[in-house]
Protein backbone atom coordinates (compact mmCIF):
# COMPACT_ATOMS: atom_id res chain seq x y z
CA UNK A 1 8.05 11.62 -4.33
CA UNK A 2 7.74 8.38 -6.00
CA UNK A 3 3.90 7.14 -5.15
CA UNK A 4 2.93 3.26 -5.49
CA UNK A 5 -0.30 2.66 -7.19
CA UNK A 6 -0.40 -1.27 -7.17
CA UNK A 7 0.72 -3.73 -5.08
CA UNK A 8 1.32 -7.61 -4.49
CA UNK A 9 -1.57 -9.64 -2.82
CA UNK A 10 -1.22 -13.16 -2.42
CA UNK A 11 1.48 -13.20 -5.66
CA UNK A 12 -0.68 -10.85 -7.47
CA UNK A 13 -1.10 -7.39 -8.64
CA UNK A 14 -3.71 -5.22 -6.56
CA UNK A 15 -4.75 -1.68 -7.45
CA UNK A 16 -4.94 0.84 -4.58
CA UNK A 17 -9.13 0.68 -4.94
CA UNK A 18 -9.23 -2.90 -4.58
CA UNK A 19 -6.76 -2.72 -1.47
CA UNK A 20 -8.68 -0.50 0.58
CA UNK A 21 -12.03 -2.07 -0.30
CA UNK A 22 -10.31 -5.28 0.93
CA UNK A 23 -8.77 -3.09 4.19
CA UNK A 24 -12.05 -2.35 4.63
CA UNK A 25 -14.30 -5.43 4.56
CA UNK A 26 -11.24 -7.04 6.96
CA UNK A 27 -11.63 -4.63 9.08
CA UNK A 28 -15.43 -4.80 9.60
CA UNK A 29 -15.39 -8.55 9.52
CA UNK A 30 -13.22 -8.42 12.53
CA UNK A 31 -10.29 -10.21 10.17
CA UNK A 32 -6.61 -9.39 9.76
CA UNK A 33 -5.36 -6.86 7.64
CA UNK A 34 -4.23 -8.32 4.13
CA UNK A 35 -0.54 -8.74 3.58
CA UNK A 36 -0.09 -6.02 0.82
CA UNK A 37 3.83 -6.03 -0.09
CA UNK A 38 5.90 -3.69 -2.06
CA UNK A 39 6.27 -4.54 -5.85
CA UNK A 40 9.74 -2.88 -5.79
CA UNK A 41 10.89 -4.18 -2.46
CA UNK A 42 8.60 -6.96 -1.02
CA UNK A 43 8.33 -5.09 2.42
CA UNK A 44 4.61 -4.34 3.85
CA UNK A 45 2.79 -1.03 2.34
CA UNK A 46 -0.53 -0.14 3.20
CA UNK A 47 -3.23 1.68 0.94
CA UNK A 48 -4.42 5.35 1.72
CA UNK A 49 -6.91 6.86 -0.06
CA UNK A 50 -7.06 9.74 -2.60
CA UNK A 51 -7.99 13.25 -1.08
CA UNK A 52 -6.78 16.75 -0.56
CA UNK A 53 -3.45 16.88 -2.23
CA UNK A 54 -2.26 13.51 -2.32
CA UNK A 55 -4.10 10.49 -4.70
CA UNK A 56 -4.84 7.51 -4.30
CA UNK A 57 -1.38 5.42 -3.04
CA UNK A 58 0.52 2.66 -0.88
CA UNK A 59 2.97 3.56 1.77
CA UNK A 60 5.62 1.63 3.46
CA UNK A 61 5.18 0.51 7.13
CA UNK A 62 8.51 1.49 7.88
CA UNK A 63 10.07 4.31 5.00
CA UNK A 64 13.42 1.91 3.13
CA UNK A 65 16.01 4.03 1.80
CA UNK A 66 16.54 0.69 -0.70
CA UNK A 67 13.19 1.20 -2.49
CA UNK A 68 12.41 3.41 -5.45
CA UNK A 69 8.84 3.64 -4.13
CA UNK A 70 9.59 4.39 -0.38
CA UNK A 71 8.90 8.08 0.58
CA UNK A 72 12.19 9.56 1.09
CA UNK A 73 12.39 11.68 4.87
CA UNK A 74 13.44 15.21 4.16
């Protein structure tokens, strides 16, 4: 399973840490969530953090079958 590390932020390149720091300080401020896009596809991801089995990654809102980095359904 292909796993996105960075991501596109305002037309630039944003490392998973730096996402959820931001997802975080928007969400306390009361603000939006940041538009974080694909950098395969364009298409909205959002940033999880690293624990258990999984590191540190963006996922797709909605999975597309078109993107390298889009979990696959099995």
């Amino acid at each position: 399973m292909p796993m996105a590390t960075t991501c596109r932020l305002n037309r630039r390149a944003t490392d998973v840490e730096e996402a959820v720091e931001l997802r975080d300080e928007a969400k306390r401020l009361h603000q939006p969530t940041p538009d974080f896009r694909c950098t395969d596809c364009g298409k909205p991801v959002r940033p999880h953090r690293g624990g258990g089995h999984a590191s540190a990654h963006f996922e797709h809102l909605e999975r597309n079958a078109n993107c390298r980095l889009s979990h696959r359904a099995t």
